[in-house]
N, C-alpha and C. Protein backbone atom coordinates (compact mmCIF):
# COMPACT_ATOMS: atom_id res chain seq x y z
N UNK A 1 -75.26 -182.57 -60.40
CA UNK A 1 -74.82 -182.13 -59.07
C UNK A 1 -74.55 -183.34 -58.17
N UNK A 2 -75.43 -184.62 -58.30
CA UNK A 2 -75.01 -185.80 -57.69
C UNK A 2 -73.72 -186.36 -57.39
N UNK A 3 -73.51 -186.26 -59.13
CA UNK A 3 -71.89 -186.75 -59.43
C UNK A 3 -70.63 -185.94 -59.08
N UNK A 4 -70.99 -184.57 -58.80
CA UNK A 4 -70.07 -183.82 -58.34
C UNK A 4 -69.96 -183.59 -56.54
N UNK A 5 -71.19 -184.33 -56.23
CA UNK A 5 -71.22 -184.09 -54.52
C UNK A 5 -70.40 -185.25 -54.40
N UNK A 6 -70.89 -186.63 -55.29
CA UNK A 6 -70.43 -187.69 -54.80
C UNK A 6 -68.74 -187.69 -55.09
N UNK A 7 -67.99 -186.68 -55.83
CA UNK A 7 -67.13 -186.63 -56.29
C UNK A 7 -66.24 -186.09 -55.14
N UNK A 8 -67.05 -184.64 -54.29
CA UNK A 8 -66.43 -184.02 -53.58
C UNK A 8 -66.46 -185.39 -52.19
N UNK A 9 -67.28 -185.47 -52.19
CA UNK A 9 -67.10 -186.92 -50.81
C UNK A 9 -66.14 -187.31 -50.73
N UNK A 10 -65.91 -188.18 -52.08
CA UNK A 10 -64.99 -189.08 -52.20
C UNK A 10 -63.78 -188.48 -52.34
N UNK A 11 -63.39 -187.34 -52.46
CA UNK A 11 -61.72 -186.55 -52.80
C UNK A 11 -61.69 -186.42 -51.02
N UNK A 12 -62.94 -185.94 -50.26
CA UNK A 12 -62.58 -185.79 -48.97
C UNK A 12 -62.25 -186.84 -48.42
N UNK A 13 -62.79 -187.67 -48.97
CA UNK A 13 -62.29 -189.25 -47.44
C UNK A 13 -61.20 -189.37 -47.86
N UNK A 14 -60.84 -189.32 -48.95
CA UNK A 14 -59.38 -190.03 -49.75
C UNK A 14 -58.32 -188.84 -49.03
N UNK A 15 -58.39 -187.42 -48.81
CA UNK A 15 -57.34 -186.11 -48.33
C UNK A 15 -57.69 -186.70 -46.95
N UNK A 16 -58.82 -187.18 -46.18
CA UNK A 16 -58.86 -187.56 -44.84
C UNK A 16 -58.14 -189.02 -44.71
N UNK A 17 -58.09 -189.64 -45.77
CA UNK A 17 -57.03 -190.98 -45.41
C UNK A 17 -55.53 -190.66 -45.38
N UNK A 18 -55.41 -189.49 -46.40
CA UNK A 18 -53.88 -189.22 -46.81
C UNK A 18 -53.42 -188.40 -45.59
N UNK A 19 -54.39 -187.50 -44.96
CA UNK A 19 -53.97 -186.72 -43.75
C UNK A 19 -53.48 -187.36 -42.69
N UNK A 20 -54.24 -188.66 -42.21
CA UNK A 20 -53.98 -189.57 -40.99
C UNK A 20 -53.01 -190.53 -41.87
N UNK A 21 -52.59 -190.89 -42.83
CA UNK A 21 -51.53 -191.61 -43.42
C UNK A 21 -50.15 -190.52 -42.94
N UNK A 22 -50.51 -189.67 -43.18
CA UNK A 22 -49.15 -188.42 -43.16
C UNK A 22 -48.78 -188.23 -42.12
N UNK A 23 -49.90 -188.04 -40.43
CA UNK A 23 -49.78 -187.89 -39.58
C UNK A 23 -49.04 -189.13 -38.79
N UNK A 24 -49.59 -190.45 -38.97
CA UNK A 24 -48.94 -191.62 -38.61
C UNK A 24 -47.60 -191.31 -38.97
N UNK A 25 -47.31 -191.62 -40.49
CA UNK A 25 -45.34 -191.50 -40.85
C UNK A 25 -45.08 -190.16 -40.16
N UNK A 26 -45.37 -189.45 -39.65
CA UNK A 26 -44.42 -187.93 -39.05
C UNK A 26 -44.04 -188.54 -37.71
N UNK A 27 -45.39 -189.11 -36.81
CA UNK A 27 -44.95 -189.47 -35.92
C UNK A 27 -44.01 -190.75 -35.46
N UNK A 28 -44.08 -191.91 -36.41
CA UNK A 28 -43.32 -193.12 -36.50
C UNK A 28 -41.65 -192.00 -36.77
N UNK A 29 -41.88 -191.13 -37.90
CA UNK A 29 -40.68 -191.03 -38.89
C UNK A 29 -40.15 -189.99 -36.99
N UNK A 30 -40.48 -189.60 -36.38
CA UNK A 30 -40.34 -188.74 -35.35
C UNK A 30 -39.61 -189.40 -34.40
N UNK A 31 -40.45 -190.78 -34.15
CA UNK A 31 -39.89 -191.70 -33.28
C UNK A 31 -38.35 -192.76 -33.59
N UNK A 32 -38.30 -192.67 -35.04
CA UNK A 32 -37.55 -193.94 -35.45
C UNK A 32 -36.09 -193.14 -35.01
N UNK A 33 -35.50 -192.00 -35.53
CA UNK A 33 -34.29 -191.61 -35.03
C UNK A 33 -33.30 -191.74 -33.83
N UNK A 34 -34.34 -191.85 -32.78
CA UNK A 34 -34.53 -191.91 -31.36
C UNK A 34 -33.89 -193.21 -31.12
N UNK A 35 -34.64 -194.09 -31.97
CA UNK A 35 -34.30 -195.43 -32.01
C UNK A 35 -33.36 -195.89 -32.47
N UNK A 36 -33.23 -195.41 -33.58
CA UNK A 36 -32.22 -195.78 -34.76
C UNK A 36 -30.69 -195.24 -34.35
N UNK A 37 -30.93 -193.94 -34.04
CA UNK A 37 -29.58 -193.41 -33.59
C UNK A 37 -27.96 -194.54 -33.04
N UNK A 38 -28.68 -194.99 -31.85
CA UNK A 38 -27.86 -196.18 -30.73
C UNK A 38 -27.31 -197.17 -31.91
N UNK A 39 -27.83 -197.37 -33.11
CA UNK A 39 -27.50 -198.34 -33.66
C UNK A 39 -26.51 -197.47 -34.54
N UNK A 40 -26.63 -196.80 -35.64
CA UNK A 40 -26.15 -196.32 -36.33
C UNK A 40 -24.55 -195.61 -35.10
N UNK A 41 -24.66 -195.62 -34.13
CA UNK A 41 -23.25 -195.29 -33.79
C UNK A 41 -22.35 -196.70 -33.32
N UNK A 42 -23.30 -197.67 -32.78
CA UNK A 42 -22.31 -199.46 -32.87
C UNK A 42 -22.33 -198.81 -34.15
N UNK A 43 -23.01 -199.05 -35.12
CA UNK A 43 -22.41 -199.65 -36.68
C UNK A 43 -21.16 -198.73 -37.31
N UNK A 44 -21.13 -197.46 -36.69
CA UNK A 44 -19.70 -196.72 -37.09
C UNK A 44 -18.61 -197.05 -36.09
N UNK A 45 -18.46 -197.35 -35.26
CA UNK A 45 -17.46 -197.40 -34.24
C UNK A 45 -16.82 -198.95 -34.70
């Protein structure tokens, strides 16, 4: 039961790193368009 608590721990911190990993890129990936846009129309014109 040790190895399986210590198992479940460790799958949680790792889904709690991947959650705030996911949440960061949504919000960067949210912001970059915004940004990116102004450029991507110089670079077609």
């Amino acid at each position: 039961m040790t190895a399986l608590g210590t198992a479940i721990a460790l799958a949680a911190l790792v889904h709690g790193a991947f959650a705030c990993t996911i949440i960061v890129l949504g919000l960067t990936e949210a912001g970059l368009p915004a940004r990116t846009a102004p450029r991507r129309d110089t670079l077609e014109q």
